[in-house]
PDB file of N, CA and C in Angstrom:
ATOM      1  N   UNK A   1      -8.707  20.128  -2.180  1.00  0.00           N
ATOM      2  CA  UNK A   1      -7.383  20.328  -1.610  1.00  0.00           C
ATOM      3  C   UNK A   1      -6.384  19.491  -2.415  1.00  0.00           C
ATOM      4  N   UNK A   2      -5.049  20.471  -2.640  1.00  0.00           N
ATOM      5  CA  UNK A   2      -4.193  19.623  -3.907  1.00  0.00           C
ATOM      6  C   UNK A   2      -3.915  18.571  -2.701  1.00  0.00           C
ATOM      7  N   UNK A   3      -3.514  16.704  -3.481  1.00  0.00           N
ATOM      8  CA  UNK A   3      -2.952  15.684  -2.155  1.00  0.00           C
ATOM      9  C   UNK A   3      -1.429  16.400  -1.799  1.00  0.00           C
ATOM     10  N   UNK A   4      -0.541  16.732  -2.293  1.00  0.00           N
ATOM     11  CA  UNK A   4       0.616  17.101  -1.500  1.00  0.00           C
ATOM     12  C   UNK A   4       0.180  17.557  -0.295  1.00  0.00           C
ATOM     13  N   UNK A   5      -0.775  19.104  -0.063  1.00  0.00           N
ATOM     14  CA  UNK A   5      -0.826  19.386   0.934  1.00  0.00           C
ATOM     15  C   UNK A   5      -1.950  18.566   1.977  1.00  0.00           C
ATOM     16  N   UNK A   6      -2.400  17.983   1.243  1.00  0.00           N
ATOM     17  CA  UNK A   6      -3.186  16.941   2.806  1.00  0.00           C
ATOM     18  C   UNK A   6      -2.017  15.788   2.847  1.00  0.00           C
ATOM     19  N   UNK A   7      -0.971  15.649   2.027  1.00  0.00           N
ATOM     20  CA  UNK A   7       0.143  14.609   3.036  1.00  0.00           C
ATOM     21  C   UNK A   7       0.807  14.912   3.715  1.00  0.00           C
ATOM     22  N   UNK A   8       1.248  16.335   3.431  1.00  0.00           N
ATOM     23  CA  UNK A   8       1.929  17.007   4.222  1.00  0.00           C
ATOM     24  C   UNK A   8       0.825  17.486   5.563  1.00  0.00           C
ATOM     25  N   UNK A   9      -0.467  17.552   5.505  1.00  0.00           N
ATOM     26  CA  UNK A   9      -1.192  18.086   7.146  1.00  0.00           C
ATOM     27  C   UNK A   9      -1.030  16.472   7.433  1.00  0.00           C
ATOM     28  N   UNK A  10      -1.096  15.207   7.080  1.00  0.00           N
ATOM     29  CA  UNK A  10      -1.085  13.808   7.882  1.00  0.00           C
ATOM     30  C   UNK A  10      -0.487  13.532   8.343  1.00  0.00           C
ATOM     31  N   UNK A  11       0.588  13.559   7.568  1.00  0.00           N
ATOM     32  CA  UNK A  11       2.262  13.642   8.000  1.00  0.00           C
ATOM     33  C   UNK A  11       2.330  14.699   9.396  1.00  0.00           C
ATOM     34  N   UNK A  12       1.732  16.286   9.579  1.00  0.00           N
ATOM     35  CA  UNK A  12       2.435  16.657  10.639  1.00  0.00           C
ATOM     36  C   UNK A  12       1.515  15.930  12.175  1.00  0.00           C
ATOM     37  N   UNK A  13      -0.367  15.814  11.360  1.00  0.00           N
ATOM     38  CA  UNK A  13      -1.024  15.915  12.331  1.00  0.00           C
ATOM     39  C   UNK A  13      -0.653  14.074  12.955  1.00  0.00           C
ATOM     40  N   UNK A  14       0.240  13.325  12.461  1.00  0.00           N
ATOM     41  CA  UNK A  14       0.475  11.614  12.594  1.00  0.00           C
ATOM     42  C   UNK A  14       1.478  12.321  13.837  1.00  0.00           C
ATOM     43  N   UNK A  15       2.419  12.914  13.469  1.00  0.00           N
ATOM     44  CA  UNK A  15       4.069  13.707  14.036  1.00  0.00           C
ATOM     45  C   UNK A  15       3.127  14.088  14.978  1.00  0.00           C
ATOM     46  N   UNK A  16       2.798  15.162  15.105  1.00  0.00           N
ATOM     47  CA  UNK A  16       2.164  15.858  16.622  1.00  0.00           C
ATOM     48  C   UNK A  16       1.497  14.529  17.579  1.00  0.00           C
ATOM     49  N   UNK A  17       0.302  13.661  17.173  1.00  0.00           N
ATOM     50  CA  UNK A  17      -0.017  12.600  18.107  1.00  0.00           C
ATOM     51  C   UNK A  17       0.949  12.415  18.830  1.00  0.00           C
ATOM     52  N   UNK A  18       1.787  11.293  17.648  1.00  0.00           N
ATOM     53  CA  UNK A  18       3.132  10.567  18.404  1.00  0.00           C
ATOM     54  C   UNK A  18       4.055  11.344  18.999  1.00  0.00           C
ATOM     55  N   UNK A  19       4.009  12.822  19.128  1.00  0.00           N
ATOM     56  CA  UNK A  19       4.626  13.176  20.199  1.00  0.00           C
ATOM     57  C   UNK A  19       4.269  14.100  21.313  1.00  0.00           C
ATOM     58  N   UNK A  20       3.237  13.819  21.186  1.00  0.00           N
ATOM     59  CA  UNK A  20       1.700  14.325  22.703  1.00  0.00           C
ATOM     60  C   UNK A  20       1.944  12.897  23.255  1.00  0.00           C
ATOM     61  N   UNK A  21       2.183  11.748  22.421  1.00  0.00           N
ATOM     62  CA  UNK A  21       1.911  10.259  23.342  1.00  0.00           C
ATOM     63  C   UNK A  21       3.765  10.549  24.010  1.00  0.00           C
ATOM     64  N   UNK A  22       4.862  10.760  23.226  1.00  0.00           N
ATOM     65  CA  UNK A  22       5.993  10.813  24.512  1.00  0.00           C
ATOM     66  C   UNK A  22       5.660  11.278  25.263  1.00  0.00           C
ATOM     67  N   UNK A  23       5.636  12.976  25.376  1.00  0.00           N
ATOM     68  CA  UNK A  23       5.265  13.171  26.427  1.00  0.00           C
ATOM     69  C   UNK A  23       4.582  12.815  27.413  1.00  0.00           C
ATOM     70  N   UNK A  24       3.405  12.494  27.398  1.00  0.00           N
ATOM     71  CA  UNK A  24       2.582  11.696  28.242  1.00  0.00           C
ATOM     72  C   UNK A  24       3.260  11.074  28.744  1.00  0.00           C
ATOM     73  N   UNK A  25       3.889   9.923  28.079  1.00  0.00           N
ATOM     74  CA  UNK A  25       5.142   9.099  28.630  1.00  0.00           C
ATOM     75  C   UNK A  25       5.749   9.284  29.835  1.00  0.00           C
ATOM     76  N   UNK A  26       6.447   9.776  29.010  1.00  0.00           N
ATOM     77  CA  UNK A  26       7.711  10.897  29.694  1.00  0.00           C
ATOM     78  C   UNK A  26       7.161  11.552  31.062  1.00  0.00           C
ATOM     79  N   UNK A  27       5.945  12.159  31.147  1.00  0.00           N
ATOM     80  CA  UNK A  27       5.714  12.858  32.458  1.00  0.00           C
ATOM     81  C   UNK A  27       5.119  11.129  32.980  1.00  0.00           C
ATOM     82  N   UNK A  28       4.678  10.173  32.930  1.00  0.00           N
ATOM     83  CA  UNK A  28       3.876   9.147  33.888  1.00  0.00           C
ATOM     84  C   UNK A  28       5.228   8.424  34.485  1.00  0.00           C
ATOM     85  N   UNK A  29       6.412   8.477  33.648  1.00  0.00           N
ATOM     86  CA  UNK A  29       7.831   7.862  34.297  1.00  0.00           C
ATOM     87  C   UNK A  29       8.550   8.189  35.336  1.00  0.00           C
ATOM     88  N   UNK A  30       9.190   7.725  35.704  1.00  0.00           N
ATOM     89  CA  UNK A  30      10.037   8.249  36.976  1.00  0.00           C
ATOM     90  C   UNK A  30      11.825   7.542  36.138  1.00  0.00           C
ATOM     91  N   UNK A  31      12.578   8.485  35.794  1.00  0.00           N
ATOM     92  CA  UNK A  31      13.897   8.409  35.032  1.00  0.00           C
ATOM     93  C   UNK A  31      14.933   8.503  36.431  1.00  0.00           C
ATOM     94  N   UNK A  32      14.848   8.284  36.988  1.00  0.00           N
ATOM     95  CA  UNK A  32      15.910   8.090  38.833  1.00  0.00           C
ATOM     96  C   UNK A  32      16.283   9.386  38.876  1.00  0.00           C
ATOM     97  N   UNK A  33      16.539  10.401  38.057  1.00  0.00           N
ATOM     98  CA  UNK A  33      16.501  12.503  37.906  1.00  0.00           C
ATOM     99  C   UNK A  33      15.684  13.202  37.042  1.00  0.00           C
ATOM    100  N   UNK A  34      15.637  14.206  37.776  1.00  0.00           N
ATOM    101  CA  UNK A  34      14.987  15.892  37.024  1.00  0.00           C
ATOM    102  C   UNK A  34      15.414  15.692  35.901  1.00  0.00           C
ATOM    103  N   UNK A  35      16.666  16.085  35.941  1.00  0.00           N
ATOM    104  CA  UNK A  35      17.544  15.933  34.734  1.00  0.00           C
ATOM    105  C   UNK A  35      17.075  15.040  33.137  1.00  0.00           C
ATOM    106  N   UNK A  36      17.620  13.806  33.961  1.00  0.00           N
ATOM    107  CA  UNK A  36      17.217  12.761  32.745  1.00  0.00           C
ATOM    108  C   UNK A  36      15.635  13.445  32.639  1.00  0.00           C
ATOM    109  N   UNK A  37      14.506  13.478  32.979  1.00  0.00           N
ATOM    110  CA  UNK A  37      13.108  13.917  32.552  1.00  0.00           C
ATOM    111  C   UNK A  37      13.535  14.733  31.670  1.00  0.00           C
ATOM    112  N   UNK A  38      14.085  15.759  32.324  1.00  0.00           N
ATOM    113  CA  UNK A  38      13.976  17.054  31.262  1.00  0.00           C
ATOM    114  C   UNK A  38      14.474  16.967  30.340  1.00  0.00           C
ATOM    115  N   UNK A  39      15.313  16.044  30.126  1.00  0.00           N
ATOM    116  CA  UNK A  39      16.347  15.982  28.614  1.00  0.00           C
ATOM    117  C   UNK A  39      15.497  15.035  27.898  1.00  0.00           C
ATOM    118  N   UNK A  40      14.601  14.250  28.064  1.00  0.00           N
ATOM    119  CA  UNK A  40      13.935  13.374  27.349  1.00  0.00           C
ATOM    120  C   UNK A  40      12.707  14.510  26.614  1.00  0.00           C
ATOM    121  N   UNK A  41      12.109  15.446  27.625  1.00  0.00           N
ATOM    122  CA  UNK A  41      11.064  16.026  27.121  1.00  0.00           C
ATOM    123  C   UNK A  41      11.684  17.191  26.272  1.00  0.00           C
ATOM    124  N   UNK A  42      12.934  17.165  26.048  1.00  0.00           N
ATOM    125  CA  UNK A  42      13.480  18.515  25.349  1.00  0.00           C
ATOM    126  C   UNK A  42      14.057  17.192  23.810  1.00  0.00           C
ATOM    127  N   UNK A  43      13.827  16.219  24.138  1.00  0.00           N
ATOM    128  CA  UNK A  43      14.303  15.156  22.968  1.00  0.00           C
ATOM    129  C   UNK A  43      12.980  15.357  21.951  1.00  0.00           C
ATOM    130  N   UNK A  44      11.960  14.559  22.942  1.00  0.00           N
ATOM    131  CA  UNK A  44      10.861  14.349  22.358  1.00  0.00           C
ATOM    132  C   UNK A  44      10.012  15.694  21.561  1.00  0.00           C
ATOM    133  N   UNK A  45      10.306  16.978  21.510  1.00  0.00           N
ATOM    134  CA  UNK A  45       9.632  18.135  21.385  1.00  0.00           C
ATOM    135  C   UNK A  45      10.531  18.402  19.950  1.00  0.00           C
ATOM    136  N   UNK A  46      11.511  17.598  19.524  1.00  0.00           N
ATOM    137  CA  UNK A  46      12.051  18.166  18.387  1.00  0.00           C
ATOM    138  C   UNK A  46      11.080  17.237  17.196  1.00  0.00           C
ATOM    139  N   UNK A  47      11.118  18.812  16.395  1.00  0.00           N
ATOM    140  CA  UNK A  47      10.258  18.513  15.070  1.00  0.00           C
ATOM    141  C   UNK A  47      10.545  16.944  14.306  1.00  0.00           C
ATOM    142  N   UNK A  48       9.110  16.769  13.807  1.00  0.00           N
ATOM    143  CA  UNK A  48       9.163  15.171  13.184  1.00  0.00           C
ATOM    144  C   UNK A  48       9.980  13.729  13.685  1.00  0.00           C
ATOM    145  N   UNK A  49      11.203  13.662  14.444  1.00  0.00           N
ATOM    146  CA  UNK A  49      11.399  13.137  14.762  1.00  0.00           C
ATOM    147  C   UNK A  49      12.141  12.870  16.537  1.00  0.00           C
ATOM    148  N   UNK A  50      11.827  14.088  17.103  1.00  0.00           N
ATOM    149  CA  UNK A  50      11.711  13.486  18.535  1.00  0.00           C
ATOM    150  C   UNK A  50      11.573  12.787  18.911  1.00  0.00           C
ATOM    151  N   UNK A  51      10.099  12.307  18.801  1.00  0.00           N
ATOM    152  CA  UNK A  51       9.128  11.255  19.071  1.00  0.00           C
ATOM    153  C   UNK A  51       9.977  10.009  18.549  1.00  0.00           C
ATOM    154  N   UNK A  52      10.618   9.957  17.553  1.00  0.00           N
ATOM    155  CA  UNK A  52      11.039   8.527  16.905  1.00  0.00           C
ATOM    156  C   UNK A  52      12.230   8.327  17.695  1.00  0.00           C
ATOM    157  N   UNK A  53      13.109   9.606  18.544  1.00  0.00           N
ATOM    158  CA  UNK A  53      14.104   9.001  19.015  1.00  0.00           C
ATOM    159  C   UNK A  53      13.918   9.037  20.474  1.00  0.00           C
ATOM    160  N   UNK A  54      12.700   9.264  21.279  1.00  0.00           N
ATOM    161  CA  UNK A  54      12.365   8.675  22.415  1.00  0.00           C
ATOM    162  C   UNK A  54      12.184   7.595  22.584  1.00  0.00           C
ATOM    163  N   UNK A  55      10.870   6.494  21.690  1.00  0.00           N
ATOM    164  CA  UNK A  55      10.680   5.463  21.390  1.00  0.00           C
ATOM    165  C   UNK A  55      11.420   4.194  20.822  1.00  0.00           C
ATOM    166  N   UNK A  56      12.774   4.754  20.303  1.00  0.00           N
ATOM    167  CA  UNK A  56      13.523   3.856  20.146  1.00  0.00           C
ATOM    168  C   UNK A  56      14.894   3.761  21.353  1.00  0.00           C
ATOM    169  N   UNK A  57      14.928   4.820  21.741  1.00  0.00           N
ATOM    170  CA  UNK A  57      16.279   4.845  22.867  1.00  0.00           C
ATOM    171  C   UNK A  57      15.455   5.593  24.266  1.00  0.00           C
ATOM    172  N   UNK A  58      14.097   5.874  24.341  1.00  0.00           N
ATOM    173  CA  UNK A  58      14.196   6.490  25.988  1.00  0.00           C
ATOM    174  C   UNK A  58      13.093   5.820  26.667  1.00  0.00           C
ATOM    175  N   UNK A  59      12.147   4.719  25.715  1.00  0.00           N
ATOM    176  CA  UNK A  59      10.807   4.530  26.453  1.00  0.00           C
ATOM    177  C   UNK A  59      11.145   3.153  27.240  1.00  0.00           C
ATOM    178  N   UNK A  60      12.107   3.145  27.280  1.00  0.00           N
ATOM    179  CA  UNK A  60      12.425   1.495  28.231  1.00  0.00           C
ATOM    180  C   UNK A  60      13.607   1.950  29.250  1.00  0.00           C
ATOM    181  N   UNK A  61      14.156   3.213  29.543  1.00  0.00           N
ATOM    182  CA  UNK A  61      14.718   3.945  30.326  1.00  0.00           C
ATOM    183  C   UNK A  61      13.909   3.925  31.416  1.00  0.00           C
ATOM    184  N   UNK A  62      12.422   3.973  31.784  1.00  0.00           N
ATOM    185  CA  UNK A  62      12.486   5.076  32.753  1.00  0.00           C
ATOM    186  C   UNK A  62      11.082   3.855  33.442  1.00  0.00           C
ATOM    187  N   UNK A  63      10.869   4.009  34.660  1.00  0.00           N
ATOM    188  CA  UNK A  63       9.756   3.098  35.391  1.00  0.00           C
ATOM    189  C   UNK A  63       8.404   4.100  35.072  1.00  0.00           C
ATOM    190  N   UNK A  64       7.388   3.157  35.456  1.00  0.00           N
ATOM    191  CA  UNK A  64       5.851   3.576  35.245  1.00  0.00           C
ATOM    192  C   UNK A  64       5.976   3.743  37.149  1.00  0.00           C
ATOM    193  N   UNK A  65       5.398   5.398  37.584  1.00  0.00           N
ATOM    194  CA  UNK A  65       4.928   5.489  38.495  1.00  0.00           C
ATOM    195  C   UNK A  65       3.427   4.838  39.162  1.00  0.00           C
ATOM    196  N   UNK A  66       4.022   4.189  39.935  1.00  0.00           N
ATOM    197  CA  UNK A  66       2.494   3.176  40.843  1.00  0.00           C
ATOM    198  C   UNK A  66       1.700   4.464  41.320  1.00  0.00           C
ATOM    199  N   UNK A  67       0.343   4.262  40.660  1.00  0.00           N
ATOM    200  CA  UNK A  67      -1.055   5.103  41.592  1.00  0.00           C
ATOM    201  C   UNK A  67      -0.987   4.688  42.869  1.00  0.00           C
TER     202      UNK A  67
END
């Protein structure tokens, strides 16, 4: 396999993790609205860098729901 294209599959398959882990996030939080949720999970779902702008501006937004 030429390396461009296995940096380019690391690069997306690194991108997809880190933004399966917002989400996760994102649904275990409680953001005080629907709203705010849904706009975070419509943040986090944008290509390559969603994920980078949840984690820097939305993952200290929102409380961890108590089991």
């Amino acid at each position: 396999m030429e390396p461009t294209i296995l940096y380019i599959l690391i690069t997306v398959a690194i991108s997809f993790g880190l933004t399966m882990l917002a989400l996760i996030d994102i649904i275990l939080k409680d953001f005080g609205s629907l709203k705010a949720k849904i706009i975070w999970h419509f943040i986090a779902i944008i290509p390559i860098i969603g994920w980078l702008i949840y984690f820097i501006f939305g993952f200290k937004k929102g409380q961890r729901n108590k089991p």
